[in-house]
C-alpha atoms as a PDB file:
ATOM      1  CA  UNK A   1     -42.833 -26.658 -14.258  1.00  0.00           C
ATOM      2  CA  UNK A   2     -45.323 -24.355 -15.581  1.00  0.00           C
ATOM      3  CA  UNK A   3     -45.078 -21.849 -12.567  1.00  0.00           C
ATOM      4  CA  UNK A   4     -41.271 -22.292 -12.926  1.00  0.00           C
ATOM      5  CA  UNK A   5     -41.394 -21.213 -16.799  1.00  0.00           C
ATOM      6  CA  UNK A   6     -43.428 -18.044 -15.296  1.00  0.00           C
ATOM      7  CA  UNK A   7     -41.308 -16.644 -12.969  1.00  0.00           C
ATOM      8  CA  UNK A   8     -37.953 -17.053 -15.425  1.00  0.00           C
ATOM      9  CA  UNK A   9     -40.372 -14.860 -17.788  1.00  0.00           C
ATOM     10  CA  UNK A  10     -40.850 -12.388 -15.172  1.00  0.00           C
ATOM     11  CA  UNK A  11     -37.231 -12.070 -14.274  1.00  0.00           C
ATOM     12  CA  UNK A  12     -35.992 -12.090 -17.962  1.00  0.00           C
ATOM     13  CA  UNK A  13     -38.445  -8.984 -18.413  1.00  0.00           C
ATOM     14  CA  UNK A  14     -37.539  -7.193 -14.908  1.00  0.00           C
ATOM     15  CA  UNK A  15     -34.015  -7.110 -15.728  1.00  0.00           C
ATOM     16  CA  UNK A  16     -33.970  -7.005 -19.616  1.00  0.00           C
ATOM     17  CA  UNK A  17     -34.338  -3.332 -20.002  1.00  0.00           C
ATOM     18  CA  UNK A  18     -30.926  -2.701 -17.646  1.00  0.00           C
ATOM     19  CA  UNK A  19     -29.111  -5.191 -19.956  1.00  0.00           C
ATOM     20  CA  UNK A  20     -30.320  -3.142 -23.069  1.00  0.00           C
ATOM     21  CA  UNK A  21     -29.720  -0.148 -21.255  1.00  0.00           C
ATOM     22  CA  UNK A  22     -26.371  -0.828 -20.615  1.00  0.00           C
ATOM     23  CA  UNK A  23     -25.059  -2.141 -23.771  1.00  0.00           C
ATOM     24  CA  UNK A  24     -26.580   1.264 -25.415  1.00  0.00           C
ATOM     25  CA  UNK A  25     -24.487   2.907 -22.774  1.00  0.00           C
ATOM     26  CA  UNK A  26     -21.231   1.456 -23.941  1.00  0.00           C
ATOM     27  CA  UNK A  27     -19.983   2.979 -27.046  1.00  0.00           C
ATOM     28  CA  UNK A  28     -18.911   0.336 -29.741  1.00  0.00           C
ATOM     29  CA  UNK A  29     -15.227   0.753 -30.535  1.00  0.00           C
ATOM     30  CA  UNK A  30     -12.945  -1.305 -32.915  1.00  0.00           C
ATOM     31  CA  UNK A  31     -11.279  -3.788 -30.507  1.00  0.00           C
ATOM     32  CA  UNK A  32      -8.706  -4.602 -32.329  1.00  0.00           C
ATOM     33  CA  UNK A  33      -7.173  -0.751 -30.893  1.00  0.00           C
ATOM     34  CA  UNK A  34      -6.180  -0.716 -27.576  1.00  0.00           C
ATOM     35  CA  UNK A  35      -6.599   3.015 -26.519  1.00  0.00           C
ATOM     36  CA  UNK A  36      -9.244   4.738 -26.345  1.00  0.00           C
ATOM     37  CA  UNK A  37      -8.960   8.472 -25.648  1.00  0.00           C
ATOM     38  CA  UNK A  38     -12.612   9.805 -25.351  1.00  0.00           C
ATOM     39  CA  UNK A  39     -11.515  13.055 -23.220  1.00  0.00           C
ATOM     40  CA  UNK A  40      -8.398  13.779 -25.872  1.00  0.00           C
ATOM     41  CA  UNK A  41      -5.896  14.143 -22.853  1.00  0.00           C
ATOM     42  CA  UNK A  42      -3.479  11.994 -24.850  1.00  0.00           C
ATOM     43  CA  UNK A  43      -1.011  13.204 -27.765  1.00  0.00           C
ATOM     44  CA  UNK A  44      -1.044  11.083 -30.661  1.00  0.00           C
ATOM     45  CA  UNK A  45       2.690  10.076 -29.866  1.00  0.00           C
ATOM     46  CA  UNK A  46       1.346   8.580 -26.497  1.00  0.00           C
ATOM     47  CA  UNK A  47      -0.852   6.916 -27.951  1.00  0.00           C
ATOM     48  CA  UNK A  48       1.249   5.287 -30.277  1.00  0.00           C
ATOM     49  CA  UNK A  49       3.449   4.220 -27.518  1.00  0.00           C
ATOM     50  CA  UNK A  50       0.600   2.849 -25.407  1.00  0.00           C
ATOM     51  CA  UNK A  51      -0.091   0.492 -28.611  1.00  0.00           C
ATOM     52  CA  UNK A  52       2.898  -0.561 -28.909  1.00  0.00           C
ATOM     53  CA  UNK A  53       3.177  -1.514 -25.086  1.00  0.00           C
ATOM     54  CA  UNK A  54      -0.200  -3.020 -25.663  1.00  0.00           C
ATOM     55  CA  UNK A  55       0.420  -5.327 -28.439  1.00  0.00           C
ATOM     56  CA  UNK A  56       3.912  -6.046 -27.227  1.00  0.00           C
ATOM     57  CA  UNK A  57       2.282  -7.306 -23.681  1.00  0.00           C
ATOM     58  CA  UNK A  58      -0.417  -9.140 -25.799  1.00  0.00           C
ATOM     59  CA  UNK A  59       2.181 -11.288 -27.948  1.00  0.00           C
ATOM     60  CA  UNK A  60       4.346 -11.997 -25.560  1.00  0.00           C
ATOM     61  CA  UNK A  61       1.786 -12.910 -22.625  1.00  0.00           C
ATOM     62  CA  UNK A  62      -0.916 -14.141 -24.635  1.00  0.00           C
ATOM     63  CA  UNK A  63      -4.028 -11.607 -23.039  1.00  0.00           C
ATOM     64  CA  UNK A  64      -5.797  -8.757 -23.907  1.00  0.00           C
ATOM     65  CA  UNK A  65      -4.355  -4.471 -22.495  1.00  0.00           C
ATOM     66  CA  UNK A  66      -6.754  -1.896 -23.143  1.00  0.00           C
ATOM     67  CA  UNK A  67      -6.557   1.390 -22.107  1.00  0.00           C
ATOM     68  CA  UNK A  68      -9.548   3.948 -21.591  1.00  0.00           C
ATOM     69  CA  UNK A  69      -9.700   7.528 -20.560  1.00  0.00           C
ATOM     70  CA  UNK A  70     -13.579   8.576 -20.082  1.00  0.00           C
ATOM     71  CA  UNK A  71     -14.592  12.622 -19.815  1.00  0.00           C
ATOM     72  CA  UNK A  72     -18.264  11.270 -18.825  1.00  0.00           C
ATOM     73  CA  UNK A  73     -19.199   8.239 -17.413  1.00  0.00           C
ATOM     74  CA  UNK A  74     -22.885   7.609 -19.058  1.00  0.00           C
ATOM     75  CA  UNK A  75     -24.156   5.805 -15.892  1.00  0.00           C
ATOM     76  CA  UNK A  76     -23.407   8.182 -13.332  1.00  0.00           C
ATOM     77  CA  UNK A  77     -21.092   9.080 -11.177  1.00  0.00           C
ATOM     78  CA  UNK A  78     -19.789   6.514  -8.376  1.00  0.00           C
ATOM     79  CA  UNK A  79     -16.810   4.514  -8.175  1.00  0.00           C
ATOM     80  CA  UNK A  80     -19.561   1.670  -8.271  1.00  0.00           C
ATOM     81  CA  UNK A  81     -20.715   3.292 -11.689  1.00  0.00           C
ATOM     82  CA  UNK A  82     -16.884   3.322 -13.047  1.00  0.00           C
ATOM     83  CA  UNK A  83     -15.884  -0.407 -12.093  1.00  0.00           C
ATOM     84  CA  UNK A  84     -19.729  -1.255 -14.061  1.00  0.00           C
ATOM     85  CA  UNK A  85     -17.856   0.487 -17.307  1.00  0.00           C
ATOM     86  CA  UNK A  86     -14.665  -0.590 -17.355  1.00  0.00           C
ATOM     87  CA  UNK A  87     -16.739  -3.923 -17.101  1.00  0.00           C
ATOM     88  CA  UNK A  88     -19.140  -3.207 -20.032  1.00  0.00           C
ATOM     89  CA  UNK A  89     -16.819  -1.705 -22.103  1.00  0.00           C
ATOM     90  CA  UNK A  90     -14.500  -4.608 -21.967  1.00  0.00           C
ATOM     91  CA  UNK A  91     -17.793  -7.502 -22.645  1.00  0.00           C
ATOM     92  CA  UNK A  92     -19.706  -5.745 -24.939  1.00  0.00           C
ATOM     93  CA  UNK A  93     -16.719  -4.828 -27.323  1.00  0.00           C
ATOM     94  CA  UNK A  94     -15.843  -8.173 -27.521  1.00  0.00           C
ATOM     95  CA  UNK A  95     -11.972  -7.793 -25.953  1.00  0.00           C
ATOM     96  CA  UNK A  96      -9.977 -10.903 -24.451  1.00  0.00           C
ATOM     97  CA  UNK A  97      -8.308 -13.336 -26.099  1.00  0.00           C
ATOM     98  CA  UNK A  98      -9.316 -16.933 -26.297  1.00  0.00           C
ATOM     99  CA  UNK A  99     -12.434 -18.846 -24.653  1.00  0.00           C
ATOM    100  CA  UNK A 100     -12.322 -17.122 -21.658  1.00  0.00           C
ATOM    101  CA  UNK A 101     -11.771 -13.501 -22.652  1.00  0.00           C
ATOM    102  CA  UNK A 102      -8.427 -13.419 -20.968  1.00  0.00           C
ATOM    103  CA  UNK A 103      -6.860 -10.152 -20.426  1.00  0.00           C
ATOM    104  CA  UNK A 104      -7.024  -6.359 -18.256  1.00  0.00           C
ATOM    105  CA  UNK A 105      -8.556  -3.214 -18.737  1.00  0.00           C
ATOM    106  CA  UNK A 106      -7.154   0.095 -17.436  1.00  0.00           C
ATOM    107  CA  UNK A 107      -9.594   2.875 -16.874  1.00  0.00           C
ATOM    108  CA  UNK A 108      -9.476   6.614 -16.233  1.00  0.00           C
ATOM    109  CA  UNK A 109     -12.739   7.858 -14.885  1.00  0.00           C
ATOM    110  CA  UNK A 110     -12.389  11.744 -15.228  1.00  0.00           C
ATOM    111  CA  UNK A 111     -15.772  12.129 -13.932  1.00  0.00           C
ATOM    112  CA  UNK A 112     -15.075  10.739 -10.982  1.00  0.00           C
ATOM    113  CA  UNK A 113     -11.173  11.116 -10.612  1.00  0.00           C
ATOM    114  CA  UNK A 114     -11.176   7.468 -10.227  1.00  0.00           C
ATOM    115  CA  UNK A 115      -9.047   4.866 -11.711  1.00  0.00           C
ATOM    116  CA  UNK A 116     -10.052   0.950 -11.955  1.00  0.00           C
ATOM    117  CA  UNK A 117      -8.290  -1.975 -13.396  1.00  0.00           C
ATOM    118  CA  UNK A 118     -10.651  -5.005 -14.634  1.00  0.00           C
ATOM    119  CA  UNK A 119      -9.575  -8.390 -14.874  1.00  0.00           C
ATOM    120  CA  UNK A 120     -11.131 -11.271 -17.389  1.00  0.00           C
ATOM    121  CA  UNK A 121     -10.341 -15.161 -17.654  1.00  0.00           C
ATOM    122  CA  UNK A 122      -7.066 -15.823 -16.718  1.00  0.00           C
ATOM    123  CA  UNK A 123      -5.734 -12.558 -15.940  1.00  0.00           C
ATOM    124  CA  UNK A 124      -8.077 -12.815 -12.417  1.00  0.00           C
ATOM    125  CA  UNK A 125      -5.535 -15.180 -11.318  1.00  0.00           C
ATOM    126  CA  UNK A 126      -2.357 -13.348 -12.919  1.00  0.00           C
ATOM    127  CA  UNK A 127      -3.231 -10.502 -10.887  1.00  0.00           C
ATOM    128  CA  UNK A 128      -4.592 -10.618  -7.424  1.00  0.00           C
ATOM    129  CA  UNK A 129      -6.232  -8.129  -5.304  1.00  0.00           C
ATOM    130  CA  UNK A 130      -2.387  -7.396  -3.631  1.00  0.00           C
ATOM    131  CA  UNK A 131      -0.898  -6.607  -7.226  1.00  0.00           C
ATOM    132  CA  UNK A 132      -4.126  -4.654  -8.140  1.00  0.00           C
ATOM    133  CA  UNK A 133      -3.479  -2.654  -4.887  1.00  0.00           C
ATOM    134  CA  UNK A 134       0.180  -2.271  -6.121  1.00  0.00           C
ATOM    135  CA  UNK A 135      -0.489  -1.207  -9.923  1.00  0.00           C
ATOM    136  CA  UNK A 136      -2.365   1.629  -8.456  1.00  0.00           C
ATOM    137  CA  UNK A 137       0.195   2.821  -6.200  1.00  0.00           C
ATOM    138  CA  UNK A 138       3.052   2.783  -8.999  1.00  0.00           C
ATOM    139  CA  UNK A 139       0.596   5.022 -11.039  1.00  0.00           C
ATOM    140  CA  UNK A 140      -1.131   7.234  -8.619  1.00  0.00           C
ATOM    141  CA  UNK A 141       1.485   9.961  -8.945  1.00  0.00           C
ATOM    142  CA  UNK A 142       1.274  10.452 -12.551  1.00  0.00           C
ATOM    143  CA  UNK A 143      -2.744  10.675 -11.862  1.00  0.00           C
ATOM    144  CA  UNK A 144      -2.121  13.174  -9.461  1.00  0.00           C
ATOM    145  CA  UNK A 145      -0.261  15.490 -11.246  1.00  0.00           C
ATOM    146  CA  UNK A 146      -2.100  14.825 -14.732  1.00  0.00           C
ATOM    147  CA  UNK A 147      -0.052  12.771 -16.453  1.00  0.00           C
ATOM    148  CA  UNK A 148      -2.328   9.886 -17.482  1.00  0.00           C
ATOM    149  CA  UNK A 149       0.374   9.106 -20.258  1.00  0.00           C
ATOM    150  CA  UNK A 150       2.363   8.010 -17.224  1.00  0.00           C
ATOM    151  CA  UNK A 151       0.617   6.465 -15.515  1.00  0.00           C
ATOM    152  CA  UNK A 152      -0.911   4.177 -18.388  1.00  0.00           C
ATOM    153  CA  UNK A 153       2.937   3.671 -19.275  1.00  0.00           C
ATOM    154  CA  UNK A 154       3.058   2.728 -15.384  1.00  0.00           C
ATOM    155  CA  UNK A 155       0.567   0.423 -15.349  1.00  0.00           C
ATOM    156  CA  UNK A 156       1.206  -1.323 -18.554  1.00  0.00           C
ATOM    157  CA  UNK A 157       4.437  -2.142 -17.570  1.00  0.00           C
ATOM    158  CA  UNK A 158       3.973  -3.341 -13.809  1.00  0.00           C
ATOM    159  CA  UNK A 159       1.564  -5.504 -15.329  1.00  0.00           C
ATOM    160  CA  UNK A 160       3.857  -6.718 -17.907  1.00  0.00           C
ATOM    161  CA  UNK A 161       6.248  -7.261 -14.727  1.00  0.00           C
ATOM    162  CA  UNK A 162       3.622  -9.637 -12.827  1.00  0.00           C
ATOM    163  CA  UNK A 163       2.777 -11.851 -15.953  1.00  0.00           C
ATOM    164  CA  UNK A 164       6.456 -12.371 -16.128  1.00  0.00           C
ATOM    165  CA  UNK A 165       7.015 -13.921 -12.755  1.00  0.00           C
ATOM    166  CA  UNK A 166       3.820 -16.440 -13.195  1.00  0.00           C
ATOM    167  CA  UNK A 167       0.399 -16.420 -11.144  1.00  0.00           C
ATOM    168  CA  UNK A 168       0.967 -15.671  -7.552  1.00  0.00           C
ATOM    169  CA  UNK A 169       0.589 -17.609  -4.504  1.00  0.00           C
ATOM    170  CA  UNK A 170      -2.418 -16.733  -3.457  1.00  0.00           C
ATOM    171  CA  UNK A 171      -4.409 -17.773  -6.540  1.00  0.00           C
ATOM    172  CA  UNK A 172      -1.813 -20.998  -6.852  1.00  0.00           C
ATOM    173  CA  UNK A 173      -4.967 -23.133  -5.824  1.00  0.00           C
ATOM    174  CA  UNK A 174      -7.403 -21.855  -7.763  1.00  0.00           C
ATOM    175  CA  UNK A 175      -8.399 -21.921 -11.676  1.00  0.00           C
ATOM    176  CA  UNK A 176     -10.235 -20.462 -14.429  1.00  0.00           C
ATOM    177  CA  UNK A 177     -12.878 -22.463 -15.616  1.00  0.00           C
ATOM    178  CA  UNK A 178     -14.502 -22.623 -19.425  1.00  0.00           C
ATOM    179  CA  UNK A 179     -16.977 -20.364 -18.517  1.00  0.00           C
ATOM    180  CA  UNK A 180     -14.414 -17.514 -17.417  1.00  0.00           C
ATOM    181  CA  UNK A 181     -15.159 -18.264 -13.978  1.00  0.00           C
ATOM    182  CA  UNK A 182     -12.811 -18.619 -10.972  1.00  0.00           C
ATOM    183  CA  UNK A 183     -12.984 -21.748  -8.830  1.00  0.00           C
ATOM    184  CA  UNK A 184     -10.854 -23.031  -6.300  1.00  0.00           C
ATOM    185  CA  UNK A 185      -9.862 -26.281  -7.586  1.00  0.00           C
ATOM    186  CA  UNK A 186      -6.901 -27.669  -5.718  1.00  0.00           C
ATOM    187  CA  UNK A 187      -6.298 -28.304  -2.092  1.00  0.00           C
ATOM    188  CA  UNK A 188      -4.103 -26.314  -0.057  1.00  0.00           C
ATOM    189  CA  UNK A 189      -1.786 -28.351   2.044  1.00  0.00           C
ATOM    190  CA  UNK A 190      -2.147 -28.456   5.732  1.00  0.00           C
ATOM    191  CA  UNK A 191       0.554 -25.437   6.796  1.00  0.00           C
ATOM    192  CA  UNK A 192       2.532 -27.521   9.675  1.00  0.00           C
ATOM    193  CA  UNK A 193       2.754 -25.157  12.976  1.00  0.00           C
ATOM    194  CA  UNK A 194       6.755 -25.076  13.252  1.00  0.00           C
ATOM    195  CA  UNK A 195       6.332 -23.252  16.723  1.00  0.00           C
ATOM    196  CA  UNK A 196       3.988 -25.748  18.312  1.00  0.00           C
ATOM    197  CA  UNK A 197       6.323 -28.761  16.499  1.00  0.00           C
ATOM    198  CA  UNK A 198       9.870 -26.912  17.899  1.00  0.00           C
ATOM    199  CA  UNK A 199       8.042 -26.967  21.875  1.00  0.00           C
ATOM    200  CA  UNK A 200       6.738 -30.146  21.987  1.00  0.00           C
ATOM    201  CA  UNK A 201      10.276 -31.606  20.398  1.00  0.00           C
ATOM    202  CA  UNK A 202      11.611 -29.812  23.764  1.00  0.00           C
ATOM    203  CA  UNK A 203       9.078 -30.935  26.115  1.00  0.00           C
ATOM    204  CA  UNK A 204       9.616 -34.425  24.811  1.00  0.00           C
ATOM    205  CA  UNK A 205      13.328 -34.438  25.416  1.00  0.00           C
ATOM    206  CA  UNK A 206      13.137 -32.644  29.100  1.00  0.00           C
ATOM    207  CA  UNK A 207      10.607 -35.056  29.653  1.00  0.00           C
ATOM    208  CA  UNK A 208      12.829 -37.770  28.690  1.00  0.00           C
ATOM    209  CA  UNK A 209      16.023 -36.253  30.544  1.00  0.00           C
ATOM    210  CA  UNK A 210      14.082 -35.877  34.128  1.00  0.00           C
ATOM    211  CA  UNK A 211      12.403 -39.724  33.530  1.00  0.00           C
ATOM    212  CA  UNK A 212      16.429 -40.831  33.464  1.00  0.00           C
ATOM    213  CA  UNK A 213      17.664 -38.273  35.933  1.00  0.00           C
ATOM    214  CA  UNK A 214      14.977 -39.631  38.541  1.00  0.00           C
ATOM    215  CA  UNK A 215      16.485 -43.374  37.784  1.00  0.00           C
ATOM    216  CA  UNK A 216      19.997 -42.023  38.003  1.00  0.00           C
ATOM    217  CA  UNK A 217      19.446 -40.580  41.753  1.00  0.00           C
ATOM    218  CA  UNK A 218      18.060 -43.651  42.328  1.00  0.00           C
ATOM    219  CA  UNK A 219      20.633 -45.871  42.031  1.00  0.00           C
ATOM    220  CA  UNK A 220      23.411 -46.439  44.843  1.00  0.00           C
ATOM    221  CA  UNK A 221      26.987 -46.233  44.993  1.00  0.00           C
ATOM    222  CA  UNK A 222      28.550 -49.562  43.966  1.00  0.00           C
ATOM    223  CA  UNK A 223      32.122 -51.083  43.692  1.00  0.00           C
ATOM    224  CA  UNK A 224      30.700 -53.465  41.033  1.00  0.00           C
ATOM    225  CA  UNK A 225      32.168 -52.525  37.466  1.00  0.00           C
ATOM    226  CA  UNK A 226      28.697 -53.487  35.873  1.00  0.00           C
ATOM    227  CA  UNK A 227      26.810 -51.464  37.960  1.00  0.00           C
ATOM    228  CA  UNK A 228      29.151 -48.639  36.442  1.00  0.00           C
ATOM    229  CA  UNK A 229      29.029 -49.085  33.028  1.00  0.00           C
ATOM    230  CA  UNK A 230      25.351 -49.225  33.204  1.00  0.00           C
ATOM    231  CA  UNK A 231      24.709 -45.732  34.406  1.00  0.00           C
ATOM    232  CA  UNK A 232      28.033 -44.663  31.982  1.00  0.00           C
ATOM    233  CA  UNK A 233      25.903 -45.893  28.584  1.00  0.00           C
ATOM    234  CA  UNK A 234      22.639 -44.311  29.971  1.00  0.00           C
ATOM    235  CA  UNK A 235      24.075 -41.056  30.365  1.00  0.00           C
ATOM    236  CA  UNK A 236      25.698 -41.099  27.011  1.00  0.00           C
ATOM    237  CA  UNK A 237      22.534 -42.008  25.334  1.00  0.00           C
ATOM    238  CA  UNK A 238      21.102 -39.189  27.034  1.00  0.00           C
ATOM    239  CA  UNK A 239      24.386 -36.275  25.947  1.00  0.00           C
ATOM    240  CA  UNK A 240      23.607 -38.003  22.275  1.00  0.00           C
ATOM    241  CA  UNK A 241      19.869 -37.276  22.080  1.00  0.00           C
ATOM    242  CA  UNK A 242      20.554 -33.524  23.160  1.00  0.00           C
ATOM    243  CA  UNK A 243      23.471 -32.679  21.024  1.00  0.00           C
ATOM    244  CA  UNK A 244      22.032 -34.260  18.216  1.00  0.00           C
ATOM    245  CA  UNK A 245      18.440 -32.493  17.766  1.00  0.00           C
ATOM    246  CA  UNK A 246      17.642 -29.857  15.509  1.00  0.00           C
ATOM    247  CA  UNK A 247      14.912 -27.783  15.104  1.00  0.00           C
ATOM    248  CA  UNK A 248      13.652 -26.550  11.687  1.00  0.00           C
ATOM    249  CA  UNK A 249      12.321 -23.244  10.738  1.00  0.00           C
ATOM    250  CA  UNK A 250      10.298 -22.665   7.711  1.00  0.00           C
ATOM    251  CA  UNK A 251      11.360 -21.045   4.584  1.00  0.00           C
ATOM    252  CA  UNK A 252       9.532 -18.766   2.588  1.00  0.00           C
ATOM    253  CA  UNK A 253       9.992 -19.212  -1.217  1.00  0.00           C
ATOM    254  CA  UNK A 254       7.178 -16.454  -2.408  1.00  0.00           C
ATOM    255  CA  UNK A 255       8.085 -15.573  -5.664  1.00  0.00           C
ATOM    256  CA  UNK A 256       4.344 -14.107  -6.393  1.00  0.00           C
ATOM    257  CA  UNK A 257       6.085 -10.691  -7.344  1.00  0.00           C
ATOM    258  CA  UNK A 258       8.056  -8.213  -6.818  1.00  0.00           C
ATOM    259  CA  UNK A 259       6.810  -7.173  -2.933  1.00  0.00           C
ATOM    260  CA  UNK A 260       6.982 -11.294  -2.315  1.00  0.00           C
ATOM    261  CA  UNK A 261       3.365 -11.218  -1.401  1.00  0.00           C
ATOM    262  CA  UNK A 262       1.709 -13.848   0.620  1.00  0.00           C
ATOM    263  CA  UNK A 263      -2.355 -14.234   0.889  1.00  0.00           C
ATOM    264  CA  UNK A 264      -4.965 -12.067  -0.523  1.00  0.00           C
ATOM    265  CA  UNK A 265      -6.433 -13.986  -3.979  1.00  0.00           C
ATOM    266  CA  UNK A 266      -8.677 -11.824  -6.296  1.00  0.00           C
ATOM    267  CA  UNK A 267     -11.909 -10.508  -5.790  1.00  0.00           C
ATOM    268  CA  UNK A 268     -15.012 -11.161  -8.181  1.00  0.00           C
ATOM    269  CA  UNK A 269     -17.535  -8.781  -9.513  1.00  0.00           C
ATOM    270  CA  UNK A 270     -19.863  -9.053 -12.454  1.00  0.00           C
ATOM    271  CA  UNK A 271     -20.958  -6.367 -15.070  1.00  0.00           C
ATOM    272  CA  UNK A 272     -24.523  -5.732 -16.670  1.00  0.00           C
ATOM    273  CA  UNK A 273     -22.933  -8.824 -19.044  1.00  0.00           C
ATOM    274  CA  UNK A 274     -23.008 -11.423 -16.564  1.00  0.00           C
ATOM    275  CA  UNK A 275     -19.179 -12.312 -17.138  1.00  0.00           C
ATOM    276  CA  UNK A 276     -16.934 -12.662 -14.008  1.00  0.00           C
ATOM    277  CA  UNK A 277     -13.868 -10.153 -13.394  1.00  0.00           C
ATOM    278  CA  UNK A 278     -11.450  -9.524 -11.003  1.00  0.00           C
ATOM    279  CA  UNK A 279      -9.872  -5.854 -10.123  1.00  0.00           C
ATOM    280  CA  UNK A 280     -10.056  -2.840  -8.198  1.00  0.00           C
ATOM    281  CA  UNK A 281     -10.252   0.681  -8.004  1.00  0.00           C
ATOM    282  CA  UNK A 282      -7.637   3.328  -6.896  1.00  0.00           C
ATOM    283  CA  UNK A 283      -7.517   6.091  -4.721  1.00  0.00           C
ATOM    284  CA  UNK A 284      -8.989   8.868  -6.112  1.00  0.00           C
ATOM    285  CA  UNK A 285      -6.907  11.782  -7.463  1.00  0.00           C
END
């Protein structure tokens, strides 16, 4: 127990000055804003409007926006280094609303020309690693040519889009725990192979057909009227069977978003904080 005790000390202590470190490194904002403009590339008007889309997305869907824009990134310069802000700056300014912190950061790495969206609590499920991909696509343009007004105004509002169809399929089986952290907890159902159930439906009834063809060529030409009607109801009861099946194709009933996406769930990552989020980064521009 004793030795135990000892080596928790000696981890606390290896890793204690990168936890200090890094909360020095994130500058302390009022989070009750939801823009933060450190490289002034944003009028005040844009801003305004970015609030407003902010605070409009928080009331209705009931999770935290924030928007950053970064000249310098204080820990360097990697994409790594810009996901581990976005991170920070969202835990150690105390964002997301309720027990699990739930909500998305959108941040513009100048440094590194590199954009990354963070997700906490329940917005990991909201938005997958598919709709992550997709936010960044409907903004990329407006990074490219310097609009970052744009493209905030992009991805605020694809990601007011998502929350308004629900989670998507791929996270449908998985939850959010009190901790913040993301769990599979439900079963996925056994997908039935409709290919593999359509052949063997055939091979059963060709099977079937040649068993009572193979009797049929058996049996010899009679006079006798009961002899007749015998073969007559066999061969019906054959024509029935055939015309009768159907075969059944699955449907697809994806209403995960707006490019119907199937798969993919959200990747995890964990700031200097400790706190789980989901996300991505961009292309660069």
């Amino acid at each position: 127990m004793r030795k135990n005790f000892i080596v928790f000390l000696l981890l606390w202590f290896c890793f204690l000055p990168t936890i200090v470190k890094a909360e020095n490194l994130t500058p302390k904002v009022d989070n009750t804003l939801k823009v933060y403009d450190f490289a002034e590339l944003l009028s005040e008007e844009e801003e305004s409007k970015l609030h407003d889309l902010a605070f409009n997305y928080i009331e209705k869907y009931n999770m935290d926006m924030v928007f950053v824009i970064i000249n310098e990134n204080p820990y360097g310069v990697s994409d790594n280094y810009t996901r581990l802000y976005s991170q920070d700056f969202y835990d150690y300014n105390d964002f997301g609303i309720g027990e699990t912190k739930d909500g998305i950061i959108f941040l513009i790495d100048m440094a590194n020309r590199y954009p990354y969206i963070s997700t906490t609590g329940e917005a990991i499920l909201m938005y997958d690693d598919v709709r992550i991909d997709n936010m960044h696509n409907d903004a990329y343009s407006y990074l490219k040519s310097g609009d970052y007004y744009k493209a905030f105004e992009a991805y605020g509002n694809s990601a007011s889009d998502y929350a308004s169809v629900g989670v998507p399929k791929s996270n449908k089986y998985y939850c959010i725990d009190p901790d913040g952290e993301y769990y599979k907890c439900k079963e996925e159902p056994k997908s039935v192979n409709w290919i593999v159930t359509i052949l063997g439906s055939i091979l059963g009834s060709l099977t079937i057909v040649f068993i009572h063809l193979k009797k049929y060529k058996g049996v010899k030409l009679s006079t006798n009227a009961n002899s007749y009607m015998k073969n007559t109801v066999t061969t019906k009861a054959i024509d029935t069977f055939l015309t009768t099946f159907t075969s059944k194709t699955r449907k697809n009933n994806d209403s995960g978003g707006s490019g119907g996406h199937l798969g993919g769930g959200s990747s995890i990552s964990h700031g200097s904080f400790g706190r789980s989020h989901g996300g991505g980064g961009g292309r660069h521009f």
